[in-house]
Protein backbone atom coordinates (compact mmCIF):
# COMPACT_ATOMS: atom_id res chain seq x y z
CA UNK A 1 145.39 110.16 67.75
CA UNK A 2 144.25 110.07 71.28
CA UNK A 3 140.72 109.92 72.85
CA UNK A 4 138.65 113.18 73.07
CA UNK A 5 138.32 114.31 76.68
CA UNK A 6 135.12 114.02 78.43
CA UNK A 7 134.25 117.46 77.97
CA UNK A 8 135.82 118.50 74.55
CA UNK A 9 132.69 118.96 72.15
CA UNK A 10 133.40 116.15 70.43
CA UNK A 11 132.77 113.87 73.34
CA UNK A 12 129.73 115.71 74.21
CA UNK A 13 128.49 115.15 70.65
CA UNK A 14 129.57 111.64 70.41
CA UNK A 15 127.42 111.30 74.00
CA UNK A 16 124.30 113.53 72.59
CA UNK A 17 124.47 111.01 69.19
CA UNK A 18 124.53 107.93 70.95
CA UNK A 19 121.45 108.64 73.03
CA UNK A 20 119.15 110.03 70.04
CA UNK A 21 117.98 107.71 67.25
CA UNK A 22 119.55 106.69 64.25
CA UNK A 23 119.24 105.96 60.71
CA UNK A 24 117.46 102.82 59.97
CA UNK A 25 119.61 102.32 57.09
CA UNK A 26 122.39 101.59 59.45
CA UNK A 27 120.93 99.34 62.08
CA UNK A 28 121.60 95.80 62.31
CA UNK A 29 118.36 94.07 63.44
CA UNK A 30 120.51 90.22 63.52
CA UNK A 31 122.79 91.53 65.72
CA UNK A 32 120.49 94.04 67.09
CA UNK A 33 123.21 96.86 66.93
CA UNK A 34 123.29 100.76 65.79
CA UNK A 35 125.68 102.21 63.76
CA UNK A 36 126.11 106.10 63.56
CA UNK A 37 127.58 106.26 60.07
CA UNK A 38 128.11 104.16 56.77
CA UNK A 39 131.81 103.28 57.77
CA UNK A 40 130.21 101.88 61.25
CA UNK A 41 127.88 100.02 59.55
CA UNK A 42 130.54 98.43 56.50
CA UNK A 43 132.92 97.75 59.50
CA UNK A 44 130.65 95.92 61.74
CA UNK A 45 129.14 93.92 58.10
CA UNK A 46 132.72 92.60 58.19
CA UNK A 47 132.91 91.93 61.97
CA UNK A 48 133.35 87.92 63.19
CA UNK A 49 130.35 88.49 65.36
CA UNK A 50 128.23 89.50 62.48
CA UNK A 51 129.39 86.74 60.04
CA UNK A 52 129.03 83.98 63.12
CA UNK A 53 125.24 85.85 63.34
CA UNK A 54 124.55 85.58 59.74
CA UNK A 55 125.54 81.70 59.82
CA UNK A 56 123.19 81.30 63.00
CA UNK A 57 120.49 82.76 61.13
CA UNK A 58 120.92 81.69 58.04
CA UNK A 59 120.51 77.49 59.30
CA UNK A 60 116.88 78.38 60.28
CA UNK A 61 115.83 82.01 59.04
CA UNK A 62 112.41 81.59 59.85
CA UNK A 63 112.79 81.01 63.59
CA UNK A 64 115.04 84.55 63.49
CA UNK A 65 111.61 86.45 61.74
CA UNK A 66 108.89 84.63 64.21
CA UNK A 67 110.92 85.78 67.59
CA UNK A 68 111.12 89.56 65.90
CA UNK A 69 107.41 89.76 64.88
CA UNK A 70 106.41 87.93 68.36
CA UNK A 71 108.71 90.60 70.21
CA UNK A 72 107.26 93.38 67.76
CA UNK A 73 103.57 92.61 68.28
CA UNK A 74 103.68 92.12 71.65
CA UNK A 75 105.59 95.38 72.60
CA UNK A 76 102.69 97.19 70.20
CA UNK A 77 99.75 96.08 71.65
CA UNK A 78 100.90 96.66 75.14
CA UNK A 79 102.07 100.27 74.18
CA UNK A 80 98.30 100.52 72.65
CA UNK A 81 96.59 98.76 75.76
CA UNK A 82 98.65 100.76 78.23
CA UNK A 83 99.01 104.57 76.79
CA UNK A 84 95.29 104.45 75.14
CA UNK A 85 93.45 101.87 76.50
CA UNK A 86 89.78 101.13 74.86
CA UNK A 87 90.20 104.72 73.06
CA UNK A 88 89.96 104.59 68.84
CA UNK A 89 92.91 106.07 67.48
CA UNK A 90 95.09 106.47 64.36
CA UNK A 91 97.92 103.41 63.93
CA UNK A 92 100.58 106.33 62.94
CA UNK A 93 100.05 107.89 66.11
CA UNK A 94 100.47 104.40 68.02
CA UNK A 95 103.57 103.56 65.63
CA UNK A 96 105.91 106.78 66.27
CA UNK A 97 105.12 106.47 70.02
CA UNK A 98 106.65 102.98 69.75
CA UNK A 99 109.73 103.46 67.32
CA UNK A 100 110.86 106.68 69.58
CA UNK A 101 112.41 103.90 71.90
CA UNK A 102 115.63 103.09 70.80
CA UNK A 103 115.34 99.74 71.40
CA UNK A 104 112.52 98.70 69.51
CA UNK A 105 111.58 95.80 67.42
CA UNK A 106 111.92 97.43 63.88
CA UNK A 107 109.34 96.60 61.19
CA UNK A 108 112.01 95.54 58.33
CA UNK A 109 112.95 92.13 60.54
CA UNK A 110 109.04 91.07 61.02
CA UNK A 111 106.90 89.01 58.53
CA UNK A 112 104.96 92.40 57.52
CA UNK A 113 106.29 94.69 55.54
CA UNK A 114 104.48 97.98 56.15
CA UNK A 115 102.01 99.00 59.60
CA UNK A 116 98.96 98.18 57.16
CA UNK A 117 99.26 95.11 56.37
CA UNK A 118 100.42 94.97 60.56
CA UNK A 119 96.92 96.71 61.04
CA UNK A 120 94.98 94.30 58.86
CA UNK A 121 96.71 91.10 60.74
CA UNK A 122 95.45 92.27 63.69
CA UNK A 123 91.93 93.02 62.99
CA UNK A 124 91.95 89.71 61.67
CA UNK A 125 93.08 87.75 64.62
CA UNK A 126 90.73 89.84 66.31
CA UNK A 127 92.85 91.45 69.05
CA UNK A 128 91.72 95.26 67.73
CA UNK A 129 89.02 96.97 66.31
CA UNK A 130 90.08 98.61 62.90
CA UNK A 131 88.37 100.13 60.40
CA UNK A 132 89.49 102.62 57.10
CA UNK A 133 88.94 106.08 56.98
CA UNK A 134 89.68 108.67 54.32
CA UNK A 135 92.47 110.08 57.01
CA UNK A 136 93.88 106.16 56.82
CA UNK A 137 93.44 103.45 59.01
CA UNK A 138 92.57 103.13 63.11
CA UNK A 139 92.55 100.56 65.49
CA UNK A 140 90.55 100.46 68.86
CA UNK A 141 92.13 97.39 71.44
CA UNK A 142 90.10 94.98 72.77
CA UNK A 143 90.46 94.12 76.76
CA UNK A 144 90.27 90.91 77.64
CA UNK A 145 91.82 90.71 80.79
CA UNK A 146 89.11 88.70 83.29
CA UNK A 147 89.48 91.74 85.62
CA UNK A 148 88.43 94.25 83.31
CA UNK A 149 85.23 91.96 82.18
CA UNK A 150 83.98 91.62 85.99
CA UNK A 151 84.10 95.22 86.80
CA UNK A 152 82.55 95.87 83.51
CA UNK A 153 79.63 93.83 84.27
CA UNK A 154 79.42 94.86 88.12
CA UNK A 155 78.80 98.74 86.16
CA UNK A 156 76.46 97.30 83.81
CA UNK A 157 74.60 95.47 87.13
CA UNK A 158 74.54 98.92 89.00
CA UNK A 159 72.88 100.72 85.76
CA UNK A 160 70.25 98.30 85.66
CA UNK A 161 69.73 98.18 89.41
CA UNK A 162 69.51 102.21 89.06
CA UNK A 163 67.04 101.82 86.02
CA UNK A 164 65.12 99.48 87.89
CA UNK A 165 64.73 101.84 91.06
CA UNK A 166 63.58 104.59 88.57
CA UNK A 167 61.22 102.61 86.97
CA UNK A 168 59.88 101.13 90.38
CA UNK A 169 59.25 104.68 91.49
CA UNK A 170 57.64 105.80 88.43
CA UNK A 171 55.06 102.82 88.70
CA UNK A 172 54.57 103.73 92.22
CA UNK A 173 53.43 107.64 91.45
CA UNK A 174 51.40 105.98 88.57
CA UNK A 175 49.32 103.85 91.33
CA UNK A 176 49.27 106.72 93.76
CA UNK A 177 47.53 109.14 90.96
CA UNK A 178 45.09 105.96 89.75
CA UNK A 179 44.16 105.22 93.27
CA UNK A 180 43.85 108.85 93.96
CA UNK A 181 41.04 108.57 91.00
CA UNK A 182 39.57 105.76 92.38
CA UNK A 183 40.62 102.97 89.73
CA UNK A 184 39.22 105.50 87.04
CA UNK A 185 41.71 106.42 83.94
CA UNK A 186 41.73 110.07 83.36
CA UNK A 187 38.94 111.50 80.72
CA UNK A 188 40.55 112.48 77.69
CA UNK A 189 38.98 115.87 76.59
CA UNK A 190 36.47 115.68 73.62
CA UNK A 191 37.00 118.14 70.73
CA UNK A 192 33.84 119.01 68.92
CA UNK A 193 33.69 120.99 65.74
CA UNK A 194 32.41 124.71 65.71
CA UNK A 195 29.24 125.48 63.84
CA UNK A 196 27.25 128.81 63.32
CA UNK A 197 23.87 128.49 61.99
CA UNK A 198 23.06 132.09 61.27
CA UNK A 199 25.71 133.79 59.60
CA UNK A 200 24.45 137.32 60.57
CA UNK A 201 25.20 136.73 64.39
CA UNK A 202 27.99 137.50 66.20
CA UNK A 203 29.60 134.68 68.15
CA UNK A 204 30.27 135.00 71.69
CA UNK A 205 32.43 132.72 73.83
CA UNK A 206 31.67 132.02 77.51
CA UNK A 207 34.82 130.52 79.01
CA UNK A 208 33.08 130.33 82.69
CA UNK A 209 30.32 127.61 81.83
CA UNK A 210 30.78 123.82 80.79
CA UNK A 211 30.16 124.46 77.11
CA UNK A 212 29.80 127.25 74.48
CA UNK A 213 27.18 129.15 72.90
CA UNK A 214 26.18 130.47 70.12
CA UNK A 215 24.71 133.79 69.65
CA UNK A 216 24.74 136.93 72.12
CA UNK A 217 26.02 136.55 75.17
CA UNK A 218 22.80 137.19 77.84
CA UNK A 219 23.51 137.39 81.87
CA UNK A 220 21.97 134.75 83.52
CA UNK A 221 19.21 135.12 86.06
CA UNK A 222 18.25 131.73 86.54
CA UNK A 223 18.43 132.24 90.34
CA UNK A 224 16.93 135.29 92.12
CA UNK A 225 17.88 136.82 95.21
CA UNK A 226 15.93 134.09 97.04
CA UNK A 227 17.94 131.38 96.14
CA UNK A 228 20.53 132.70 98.38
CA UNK A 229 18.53 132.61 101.22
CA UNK A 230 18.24 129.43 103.21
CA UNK A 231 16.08 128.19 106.19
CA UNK A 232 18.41 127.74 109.26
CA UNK A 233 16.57 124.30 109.79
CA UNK A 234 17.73 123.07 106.32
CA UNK A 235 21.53 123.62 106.97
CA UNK A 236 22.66 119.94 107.22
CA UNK A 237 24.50 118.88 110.01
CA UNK A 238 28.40 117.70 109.62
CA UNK A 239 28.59 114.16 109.64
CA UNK A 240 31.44 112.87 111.24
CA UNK A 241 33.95 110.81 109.82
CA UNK A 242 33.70 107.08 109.68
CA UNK A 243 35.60 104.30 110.41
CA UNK A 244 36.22 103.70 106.43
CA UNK A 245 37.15 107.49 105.74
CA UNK A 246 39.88 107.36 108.83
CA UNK A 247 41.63 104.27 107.01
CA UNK A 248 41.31 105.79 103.82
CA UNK A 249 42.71 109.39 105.16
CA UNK A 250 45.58 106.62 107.00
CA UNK A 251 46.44 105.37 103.74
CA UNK A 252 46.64 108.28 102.01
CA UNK A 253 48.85 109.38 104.37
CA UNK A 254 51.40 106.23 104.41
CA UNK A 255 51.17 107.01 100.54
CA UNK A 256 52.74 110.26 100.46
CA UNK A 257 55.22 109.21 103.74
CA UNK A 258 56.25 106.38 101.41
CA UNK A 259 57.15 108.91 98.21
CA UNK A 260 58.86 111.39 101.03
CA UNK A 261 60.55 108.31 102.28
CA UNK A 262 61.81 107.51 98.62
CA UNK A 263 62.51 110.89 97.74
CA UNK A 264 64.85 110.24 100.81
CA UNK A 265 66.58 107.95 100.23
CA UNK A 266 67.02 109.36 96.53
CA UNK A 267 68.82 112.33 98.39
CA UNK A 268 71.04 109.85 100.16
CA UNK A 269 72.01 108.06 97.53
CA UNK A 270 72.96 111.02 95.78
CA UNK A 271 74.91 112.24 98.64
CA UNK A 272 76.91 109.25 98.94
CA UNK A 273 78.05 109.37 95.23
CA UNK A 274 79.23 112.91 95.57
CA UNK A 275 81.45 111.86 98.49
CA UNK A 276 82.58 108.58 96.83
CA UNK A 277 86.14 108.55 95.87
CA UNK A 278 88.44 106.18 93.25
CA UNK A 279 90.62 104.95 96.19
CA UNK A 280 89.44 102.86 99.31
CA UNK A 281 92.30 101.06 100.52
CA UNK A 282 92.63 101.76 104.40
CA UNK A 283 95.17 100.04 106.71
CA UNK A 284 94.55 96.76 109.12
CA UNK A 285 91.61 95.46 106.73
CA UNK A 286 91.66 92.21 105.42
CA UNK A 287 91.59 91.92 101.47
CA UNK A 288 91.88 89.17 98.89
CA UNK A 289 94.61 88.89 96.12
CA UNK A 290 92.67 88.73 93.04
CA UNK A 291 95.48 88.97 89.99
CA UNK A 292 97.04 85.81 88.91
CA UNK A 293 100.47 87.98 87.55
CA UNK A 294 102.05 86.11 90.84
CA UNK A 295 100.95 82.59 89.98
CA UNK A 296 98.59 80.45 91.87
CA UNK A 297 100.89 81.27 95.55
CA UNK A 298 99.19 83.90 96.14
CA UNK A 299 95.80 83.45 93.92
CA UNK A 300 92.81 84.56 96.20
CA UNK A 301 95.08 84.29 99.18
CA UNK A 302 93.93 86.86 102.06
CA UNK A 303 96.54 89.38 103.45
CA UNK A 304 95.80 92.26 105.91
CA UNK A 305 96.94 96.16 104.60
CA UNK A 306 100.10 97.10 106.70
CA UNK A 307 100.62 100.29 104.93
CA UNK A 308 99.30 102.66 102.20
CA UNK A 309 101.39 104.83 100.03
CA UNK A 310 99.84 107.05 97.28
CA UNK A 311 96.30 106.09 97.81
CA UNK A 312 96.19 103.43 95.44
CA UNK A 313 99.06 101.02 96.74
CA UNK A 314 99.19 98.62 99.58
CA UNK A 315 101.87 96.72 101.71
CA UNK A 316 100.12 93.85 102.68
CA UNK A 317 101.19 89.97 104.61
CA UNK A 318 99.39 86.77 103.82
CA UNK A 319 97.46 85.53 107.09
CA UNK A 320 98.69 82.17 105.88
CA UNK A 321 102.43 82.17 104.84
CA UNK A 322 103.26 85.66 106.34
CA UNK A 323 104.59 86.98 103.05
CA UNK A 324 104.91 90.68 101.89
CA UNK A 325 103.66 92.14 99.11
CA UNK A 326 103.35 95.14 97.17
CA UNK A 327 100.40 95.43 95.09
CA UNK A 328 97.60 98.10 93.34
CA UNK A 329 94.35 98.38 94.27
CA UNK A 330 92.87 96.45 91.21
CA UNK A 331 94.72 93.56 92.59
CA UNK A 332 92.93 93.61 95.18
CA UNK A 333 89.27 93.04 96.57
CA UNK A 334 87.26 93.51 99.72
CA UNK A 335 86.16 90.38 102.01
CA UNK A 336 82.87 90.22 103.43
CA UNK A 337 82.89 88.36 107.09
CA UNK A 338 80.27 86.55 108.64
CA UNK A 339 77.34 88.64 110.14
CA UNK A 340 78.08 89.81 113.19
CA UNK A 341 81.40 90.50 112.45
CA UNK A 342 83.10 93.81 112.87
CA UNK A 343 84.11 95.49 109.07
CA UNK A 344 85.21 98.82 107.98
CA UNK A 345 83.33 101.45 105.59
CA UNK A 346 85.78 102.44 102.74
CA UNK A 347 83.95 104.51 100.40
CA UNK A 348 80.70 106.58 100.75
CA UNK A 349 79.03 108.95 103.35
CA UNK A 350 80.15 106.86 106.11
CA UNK A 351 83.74 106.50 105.17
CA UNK A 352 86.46 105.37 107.53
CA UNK A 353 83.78 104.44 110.09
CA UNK A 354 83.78 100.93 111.42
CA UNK A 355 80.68 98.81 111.69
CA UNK A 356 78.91 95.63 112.72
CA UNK A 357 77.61 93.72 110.05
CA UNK A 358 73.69 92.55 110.27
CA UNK A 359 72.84 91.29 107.34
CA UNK A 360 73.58 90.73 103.26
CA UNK A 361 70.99 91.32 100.26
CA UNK A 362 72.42 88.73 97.99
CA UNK A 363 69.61 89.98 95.27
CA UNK A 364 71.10 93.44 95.54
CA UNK A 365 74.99 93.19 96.33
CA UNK A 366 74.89 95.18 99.30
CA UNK A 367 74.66 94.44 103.51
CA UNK A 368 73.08 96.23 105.99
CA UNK A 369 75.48 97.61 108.85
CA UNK A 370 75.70 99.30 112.32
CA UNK A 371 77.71 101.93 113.27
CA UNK A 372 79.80 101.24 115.99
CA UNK A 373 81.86 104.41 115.88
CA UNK A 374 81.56 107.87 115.72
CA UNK A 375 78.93 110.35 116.54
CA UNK A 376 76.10 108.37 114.61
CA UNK A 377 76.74 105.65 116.94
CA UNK A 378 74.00 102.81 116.96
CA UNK A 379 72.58 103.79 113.58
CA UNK A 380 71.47 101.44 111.12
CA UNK A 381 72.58 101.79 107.81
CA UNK A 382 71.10 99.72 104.66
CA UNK A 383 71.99 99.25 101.27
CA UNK A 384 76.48 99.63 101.90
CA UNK A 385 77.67 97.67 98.41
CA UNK A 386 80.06 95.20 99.01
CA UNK A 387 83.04 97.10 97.93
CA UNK A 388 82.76 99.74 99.95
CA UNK A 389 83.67 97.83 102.98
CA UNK A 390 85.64 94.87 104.42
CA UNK A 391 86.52 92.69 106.92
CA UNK A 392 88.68 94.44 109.96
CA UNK A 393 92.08 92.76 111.21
């Protein structure tokens, strides 16, 4: 009987089998091989390649299990790290991603038996996070990749350094309202309990005056028409104000320029966040190669950006060997030249603007620039964080 033509249905169905997946039942793990039927299977139990397999494997059977539950393990957790990341979620979820490739490591040829007992290994060795729920069990991966760490803490160092300008600024208006009652705290009122001594009077409440009495409310005519009048003579005259009154106004004034002046640069700060983007590599900057995926060649090696494609990847050549490379942006890291030096804004209010540097705020993280392009020309600019710009070519 001849072969089916290419497009006879049978071909097309033979085509549409092989590219689906199969029964387990009839996969050969050893030989690492997929049969579509029972006969496939019997026939290939009595191939010479499988019996020469079985005699390979059967000299040192153990070595056979460690390379599938290595391979297996592996190709799991970097499904997990890679599709989910840091999020919790259910192992079943994470196990029929990975068996719908049809060349996966199946469970049957590793040293567990069923994804619990997979799940419980790896909490134990302490590369995931799992814990049991009534709905069964989920895992939560750990990152450990150096990277990940340092721009973990450099968050964690801008939270604090946000809490800490918050809390600076809170003490500040706490000062400015003590020193505006002259080291005084602020009276706390004084609650007094109400007492009527004759039952038989009415109680009347007189919200005007410093205190409240009781009994009938009378009008007061404690001063007489006279008392309005005044002798010109006795008018005091305005003194005028003193040396010690003019500082004080002068400081009272510095005092509210110096919340305006916080307030501003409050606004600025907010500003600059709203116009802050994820990407920030720009062409003919220099940059260091950070990721040691490429071996210690090209380990915190500096290259200059010769291209950008898709925002978030960069041609770059080594200033030393002259190599090219293709790399992401979290492979990468901005350089910080000398002061004086010209650099280029990559992120912020002032983006794609280049700059002279002044000065760095070690304490801080951040440098304090001049524009050198632009219609904002000559301006001084403080507080730039180191990664939002880098040395130019």
């Amino acid at each position: 009987m001849g072969k089916a033509d290419f497009l006879s249905p049978k071909a097309i169905g033979n085509r549409i089998k092989s590219k689906g997946l199969q029964k387990l039942r009839w996969y050969c793990q050893m030989c690492q091989k997929q049969c579509r039927d029972e006969n496939g299977f019997k026939c290939h139990c009595m191939s010479e390649s499988h019996q020469r397999q079985l005699l390979l494997a059967s000299e040192d059977p153990n070595q056979f299990m460690d390379y599938f539950s290595d391979e297996f393990k592996r190709d799991f957790l970097e499904l997990l790290r890679r599709r989910f990341g840091t999020k919790r979620v259910h192992n079943n979820i994470v196990y029929n991603e990975y068996i719908s490739h049809r060349e996966h490591i199946h469970m049957n040829s590793t040293q567990w038996e069923t994804l619990t007992d997979f799940t419980k290994w790896i909490g134990k060795e302490g590369l995931a996070k799992v814990d049991e729920t009534p709905k069964g069990w989920y895992i939560q991966y750990i990152d450990r990749d150096p990277e990940t760490i340092r721009r973990q803490e450099e968050l964690e160092r801008k939270k604090k350094q946000d809490l800490d300008d918050e809390e600076r600024s809170a003490k500040f208006i706490e000062d400015q309202v003590r020193r505006g009652l002259g080291g005084r705290e602020p009276e706390a009122p004084l609650f007094t309990e109400l007492k009527r001594e004759n039952e038989e009077e009415k109680i009347a409440f007189n919200m005007g005056a410093s205190s409240s009495v009781a009994g009938p409310s009378k009008p007061s005519s404690l001063l007489g028409p006279s008392a309005l009048k005044v002798p010109a003579g006795a008018i005091p005259k305005r003194k005028e104000p003193s040396s010690a009154s003019e500082s004080r106004e002068k400081k009272k004034k510095s005092a509210l320029d110096e919340i305006m002046e916080m307030e501003e640069k409050k606004k600025k700060k907010q500003q600059s966040a709203s116009v802050r983007t994820e990407y920030w590599l720009q062409p003919n900057i220099v940059v260091k190669i950070v990721t040691k995926k490429l071996g210690e060649k090209y380990h915190k090696k500096k290259a200059v950006i010769q291209e950008v494609r898709d925002q978030y990847t960069a041609v770059v050549k080594l200033v030393i060997s002259g190599d090219k490379l293709k790399l992401d942006q979290s492979h990468l890291e901005t350089v910080i030249p000398a002061p004086g030096k010209r650099v280029m804004i990559l992120n912020g209010e002032y983006r794609d603007t280049e700059a002279l540097l002044e000065g760095i705020d070690e304490k801080n993280f951040s440098a304090m620039l001049t524009l050198d392009s632009g219609r904002l020309k000559g301006k001084r600019v403080e507080g730039i964080a180191y990664e939002d710009f880098s040395k130019m070519a």
